[in-house]
Protein backbone atom coordinates (compact mmCIF):
# COMPACT_ATOMS: atom_id res chain seq x y z
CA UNK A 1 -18.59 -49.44 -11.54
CA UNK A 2 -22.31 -49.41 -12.60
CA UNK A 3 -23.36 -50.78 -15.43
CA UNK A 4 -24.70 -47.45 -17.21
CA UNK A 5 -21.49 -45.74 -17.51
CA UNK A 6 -18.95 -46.21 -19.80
CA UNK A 7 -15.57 -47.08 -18.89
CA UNK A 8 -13.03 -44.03 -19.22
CA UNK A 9 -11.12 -43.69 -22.48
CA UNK A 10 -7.56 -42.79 -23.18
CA UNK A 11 -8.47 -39.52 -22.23
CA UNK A 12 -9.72 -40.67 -18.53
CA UNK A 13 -13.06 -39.45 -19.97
CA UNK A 14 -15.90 -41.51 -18.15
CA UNK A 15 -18.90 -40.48 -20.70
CA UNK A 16 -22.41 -41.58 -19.31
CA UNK A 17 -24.54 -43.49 -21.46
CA UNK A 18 -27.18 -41.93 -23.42
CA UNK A 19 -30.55 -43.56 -24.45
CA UNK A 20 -30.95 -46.28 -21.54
CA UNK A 21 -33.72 -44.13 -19.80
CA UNK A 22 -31.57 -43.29 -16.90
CA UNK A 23 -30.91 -39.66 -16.43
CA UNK A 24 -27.10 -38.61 -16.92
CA UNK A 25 -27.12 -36.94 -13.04
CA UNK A 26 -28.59 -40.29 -11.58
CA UNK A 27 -25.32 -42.52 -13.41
CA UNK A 28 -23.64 -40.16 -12.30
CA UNK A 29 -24.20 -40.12 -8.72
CA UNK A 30 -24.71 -43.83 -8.86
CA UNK A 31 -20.94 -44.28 -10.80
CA UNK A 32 -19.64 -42.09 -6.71
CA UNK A 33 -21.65 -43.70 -4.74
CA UNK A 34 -19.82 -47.12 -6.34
CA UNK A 35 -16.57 -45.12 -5.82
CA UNK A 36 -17.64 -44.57 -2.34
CA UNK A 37 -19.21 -48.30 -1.07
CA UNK A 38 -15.95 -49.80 -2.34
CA UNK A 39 -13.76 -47.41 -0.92
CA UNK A 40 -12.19 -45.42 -3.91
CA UNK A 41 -13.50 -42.27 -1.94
CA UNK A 42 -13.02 -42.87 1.29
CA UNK A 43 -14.54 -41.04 4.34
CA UNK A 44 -13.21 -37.69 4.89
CA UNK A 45 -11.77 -37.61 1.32
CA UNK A 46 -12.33 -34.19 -0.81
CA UNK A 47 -14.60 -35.19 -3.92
CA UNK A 48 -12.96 -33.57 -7.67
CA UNK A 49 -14.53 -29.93 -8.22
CA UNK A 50 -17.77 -29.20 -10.39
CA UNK A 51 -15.21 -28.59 -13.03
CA UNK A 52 -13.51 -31.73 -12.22
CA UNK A 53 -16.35 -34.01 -12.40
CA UNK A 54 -17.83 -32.40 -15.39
CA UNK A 55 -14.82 -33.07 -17.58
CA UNK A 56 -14.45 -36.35 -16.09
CA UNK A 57 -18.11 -37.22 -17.11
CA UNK A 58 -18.26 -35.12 -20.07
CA UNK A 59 -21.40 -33.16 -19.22
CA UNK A 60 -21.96 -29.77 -17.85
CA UNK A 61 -21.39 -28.44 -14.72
CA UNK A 62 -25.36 -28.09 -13.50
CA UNK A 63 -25.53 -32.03 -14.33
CA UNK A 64 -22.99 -32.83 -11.41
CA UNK A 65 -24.20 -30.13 -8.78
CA UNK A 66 -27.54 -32.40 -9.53
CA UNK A 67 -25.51 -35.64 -8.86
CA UNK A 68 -23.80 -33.87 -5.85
CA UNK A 69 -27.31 -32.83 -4.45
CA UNK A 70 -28.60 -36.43 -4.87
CA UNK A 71 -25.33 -38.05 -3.11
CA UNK A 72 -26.40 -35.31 -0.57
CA UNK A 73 -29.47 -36.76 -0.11
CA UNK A 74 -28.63 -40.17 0.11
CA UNK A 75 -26.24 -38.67 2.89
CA UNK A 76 -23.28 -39.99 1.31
CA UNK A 77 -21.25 -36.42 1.10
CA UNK A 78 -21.50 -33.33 2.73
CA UNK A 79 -21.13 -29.64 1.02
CA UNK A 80 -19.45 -27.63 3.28
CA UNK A 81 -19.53 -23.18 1.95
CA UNK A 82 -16.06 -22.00 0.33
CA UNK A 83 -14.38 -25.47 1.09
CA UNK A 84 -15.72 -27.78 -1.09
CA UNK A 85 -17.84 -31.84 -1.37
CA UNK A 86 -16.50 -34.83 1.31
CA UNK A 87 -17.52 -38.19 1.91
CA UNK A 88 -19.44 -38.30 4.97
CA UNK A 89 -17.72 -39.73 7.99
CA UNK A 90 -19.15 -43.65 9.47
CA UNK A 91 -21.77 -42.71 11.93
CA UNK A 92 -20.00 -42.04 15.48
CA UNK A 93 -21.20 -44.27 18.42
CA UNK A 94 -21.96 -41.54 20.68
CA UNK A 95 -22.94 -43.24 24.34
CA UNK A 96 -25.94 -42.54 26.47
CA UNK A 97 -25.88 -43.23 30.05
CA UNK A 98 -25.70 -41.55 33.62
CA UNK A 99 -22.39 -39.43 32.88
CA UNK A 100 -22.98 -38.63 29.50
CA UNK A 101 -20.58 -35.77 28.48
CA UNK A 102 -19.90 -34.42 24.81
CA UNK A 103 -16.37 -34.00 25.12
CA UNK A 104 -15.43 -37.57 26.53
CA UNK A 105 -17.91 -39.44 23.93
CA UNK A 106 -16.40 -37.71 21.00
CA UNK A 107 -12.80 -38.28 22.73
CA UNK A 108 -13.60 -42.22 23.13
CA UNK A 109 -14.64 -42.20 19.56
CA UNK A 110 -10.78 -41.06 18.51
CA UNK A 111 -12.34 -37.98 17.01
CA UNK A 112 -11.34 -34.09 18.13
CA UNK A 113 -14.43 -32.40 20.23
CA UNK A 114 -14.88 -28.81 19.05
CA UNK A 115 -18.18 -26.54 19.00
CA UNK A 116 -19.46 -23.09 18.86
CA UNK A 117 -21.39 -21.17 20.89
CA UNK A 118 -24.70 -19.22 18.07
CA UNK A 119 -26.28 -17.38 20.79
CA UNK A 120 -26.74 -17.28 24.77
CA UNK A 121 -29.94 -15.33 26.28
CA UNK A 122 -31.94 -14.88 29.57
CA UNK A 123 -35.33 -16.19 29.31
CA UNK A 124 -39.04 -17.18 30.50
CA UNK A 125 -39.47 -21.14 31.22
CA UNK A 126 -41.46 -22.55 28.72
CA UNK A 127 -44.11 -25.55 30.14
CA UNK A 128 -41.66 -28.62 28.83
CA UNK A 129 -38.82 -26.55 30.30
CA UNK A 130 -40.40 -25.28 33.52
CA UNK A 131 -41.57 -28.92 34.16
CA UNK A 132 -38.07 -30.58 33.55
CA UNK A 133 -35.73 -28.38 35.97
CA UNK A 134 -38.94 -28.35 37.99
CA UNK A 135 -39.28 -24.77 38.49
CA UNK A 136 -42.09 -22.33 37.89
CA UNK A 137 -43.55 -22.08 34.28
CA UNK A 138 -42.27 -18.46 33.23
CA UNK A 139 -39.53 -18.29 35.83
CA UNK A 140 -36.40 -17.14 34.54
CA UNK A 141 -33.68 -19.44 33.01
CA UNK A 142 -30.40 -18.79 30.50
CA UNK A 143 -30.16 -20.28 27.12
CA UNK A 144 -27.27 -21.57 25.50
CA UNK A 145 -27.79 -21.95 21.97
CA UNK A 146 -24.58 -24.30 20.22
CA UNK A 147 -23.43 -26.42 17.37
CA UNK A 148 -21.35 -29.25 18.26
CA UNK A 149 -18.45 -30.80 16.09
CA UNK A 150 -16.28 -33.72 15.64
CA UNK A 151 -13.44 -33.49 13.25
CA UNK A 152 -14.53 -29.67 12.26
CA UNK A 153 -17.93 -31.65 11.10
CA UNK A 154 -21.09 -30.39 12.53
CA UNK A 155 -22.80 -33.24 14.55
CA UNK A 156 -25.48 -31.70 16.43
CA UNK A 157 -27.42 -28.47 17.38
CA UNK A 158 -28.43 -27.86 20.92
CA UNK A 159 -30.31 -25.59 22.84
CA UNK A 160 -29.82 -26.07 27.26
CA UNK A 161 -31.66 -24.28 29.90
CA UNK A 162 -30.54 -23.41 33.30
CA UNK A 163 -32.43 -22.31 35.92
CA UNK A 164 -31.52 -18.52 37.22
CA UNK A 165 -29.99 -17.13 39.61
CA UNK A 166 -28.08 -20.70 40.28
CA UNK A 167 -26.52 -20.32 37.36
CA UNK A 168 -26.23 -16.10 36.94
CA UNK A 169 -22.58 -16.65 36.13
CA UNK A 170 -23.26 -19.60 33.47
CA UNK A 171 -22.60 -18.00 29.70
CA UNK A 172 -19.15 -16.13 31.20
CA UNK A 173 -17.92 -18.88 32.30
CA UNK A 174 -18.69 -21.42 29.41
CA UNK A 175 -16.95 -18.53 26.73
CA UNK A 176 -13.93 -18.91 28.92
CA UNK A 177 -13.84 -22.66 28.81
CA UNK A 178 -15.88 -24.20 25.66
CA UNK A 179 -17.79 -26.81 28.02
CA UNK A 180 -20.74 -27.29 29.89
CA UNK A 181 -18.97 -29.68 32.15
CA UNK A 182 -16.23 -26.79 32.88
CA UNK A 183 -18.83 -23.80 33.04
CA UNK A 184 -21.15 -25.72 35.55
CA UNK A 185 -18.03 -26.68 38.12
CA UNK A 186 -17.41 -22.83 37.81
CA UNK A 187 -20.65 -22.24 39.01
CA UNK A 188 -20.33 -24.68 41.78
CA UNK A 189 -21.52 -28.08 40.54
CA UNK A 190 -18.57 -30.51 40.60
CA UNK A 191 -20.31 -33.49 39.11
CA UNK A 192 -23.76 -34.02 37.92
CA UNK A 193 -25.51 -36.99 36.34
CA UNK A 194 -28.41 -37.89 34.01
CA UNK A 195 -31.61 -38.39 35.31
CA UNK A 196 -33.56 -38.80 31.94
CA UNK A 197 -33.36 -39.39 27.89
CA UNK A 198 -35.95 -39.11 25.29
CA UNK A 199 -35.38 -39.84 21.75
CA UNK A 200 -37.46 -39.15 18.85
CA UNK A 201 -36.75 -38.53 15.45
CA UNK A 202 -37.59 -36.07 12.55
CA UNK A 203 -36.56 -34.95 9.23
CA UNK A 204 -33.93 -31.39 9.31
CA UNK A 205 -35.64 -27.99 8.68
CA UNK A 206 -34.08 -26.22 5.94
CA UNK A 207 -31.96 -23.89 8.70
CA UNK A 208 -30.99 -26.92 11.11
CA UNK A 209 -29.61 -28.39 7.71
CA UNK A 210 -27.69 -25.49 7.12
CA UNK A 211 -25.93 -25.16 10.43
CA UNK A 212 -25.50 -29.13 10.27
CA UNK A 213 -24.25 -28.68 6.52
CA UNK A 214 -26.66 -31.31 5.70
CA UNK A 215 -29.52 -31.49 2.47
CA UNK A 216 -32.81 -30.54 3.84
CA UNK A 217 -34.98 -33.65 5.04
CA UNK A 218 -31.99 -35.50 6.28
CA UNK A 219 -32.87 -37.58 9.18
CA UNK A 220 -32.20 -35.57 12.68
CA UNK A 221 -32.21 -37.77 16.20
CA UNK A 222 -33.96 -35.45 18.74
CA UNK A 223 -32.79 -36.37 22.08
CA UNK A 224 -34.55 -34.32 25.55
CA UNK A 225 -32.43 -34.89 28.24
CA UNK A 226 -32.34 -33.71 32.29
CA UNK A 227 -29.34 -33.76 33.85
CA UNK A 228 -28.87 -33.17 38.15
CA UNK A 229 -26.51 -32.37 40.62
CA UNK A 230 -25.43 -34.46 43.45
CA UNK A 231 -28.48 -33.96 45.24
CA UNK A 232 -30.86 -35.05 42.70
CA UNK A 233 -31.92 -31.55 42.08
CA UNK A 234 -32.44 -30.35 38.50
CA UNK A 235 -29.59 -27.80 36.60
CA UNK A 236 -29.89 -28.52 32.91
CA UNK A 237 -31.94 -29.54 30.15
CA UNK A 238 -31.61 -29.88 26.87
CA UNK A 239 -33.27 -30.41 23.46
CA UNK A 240 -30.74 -31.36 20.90
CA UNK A 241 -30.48 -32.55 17.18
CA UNK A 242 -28.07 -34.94 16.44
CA UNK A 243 -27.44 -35.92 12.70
CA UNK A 244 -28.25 -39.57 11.83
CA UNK A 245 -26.10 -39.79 9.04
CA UNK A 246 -22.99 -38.85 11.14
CA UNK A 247 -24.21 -40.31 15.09
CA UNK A 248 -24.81 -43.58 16.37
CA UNK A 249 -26.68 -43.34 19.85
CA UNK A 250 -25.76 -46.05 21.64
CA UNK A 251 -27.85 -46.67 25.04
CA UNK A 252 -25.46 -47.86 27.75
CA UNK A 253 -27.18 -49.36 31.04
């Protein structure tokens, strides 16, 4: 327990203390965060309600959604709409090598793979794309827009290009099965590898934290990647945002 809040009374009323120049929300979120680092509140665990915490702390609601935004921001918890606050999961070691595949890593981490496909589109290749799969700039490719989950928790965004016609019968296929790796052996391409990683990192615009159900500026881990068939010859790339607070990238030669 910090040293700024009281200890609870009879009542289990944990009043913060006044007159010590130290705001009431920053005790507050301070008094979790102790809750949290020692393993009170364990990851995963459902914080008390607004209501909860207010009565526990004796101060008023807009006090602790102050708190809750700072434990945000600290990426301690996550807010997630209509269910409630959790302690944010360990960061999952999420491998990088020549078969790197979502499913599997998330699997190896003892964690359920899940994700959802936001939007899939024909398109013009931009320059970075057109100069990955190593087609024409402005030739046509399909876009798979998706957020990827482990647990039900949003880890990363992801948008993946794929060059067209190759890959004509790409979006059907990956609403039937809910994976790349499945989609792409539909299409003919029984194994693939990758050729290339970048990494880079960034803080989350305000609508990448919202699909991530993260507090904006959170750090994101941009990773560019190529992946090719058999043959060596290009079929996806991707740029995707992985959230640092919840992924580990681990390099694997």
């Amino acid at each position: 327990m910090t040293d700024t809040v009281l200890p609870a009374d009879d009542n289990g009323v944990t009043e913060v203390a006044r007159g010590r120049g130290i705001a009431a929300w920053r005790q507050i979120a301070d008094e979790i965060e102790a809750d949290i680092r020692s393993e009170r509140l364990r990851a995963g665990m459902q914080l008390p309600t607004e209501s909860q915490l207010a009565t526990r702390f004796a101060v008023n609601r807009h006090t602790v959604r102050r708190s809750l935004s700072e434990l945000a921001s600290r990426g301690l918890v996550r807010a997630t709409q209509g269910r409630g606050t959790f302690v944010e999961d360990r960061p999952m070691p999420y491998p990088i090598g020549a078969r790197t595949r979502f499913s599997e890593n998330v699997s190896r981490a003892g964690r359920e793979a899940g994700g959802k496909l936001l939007e899939a589109y024909e398109t013009a290749a931009d320059p970075g794309v057109a100069k990955a799969l190593a087609i024409a700039e402005g030739a046509p490719v399909v876009r798979l827009d998706t957020v990827r989950m482990a647990d039900g928790s949003p880890i990363s965004l992801g948008n993946a290009y794929f060059p067209l016609p190759r890959f004509a019968g790409l979006v059907e296929a990956y609403r039937a099965v809910g994976t790349v790796t499945k989609a792409l052996e539909a299409c003919g391409v029984s194994d693939y590898r990758r050729q290339e990683t970048r990494i880079t990192a960034r803080p989350a615009g305000v609508e990448e934290a919202q699909k991530l159900d993260l507090a904006p500026g959170r750090l994101l881990l941009t990773v560019e990647s190529i992946n090719v068939d058999p043959s060596g010859t290009p079929i996806q790339f991707t740029r995707a945002a992985f959230s640092a607070d919840r992924t580990e990238l681990v390099i694997e030669s």
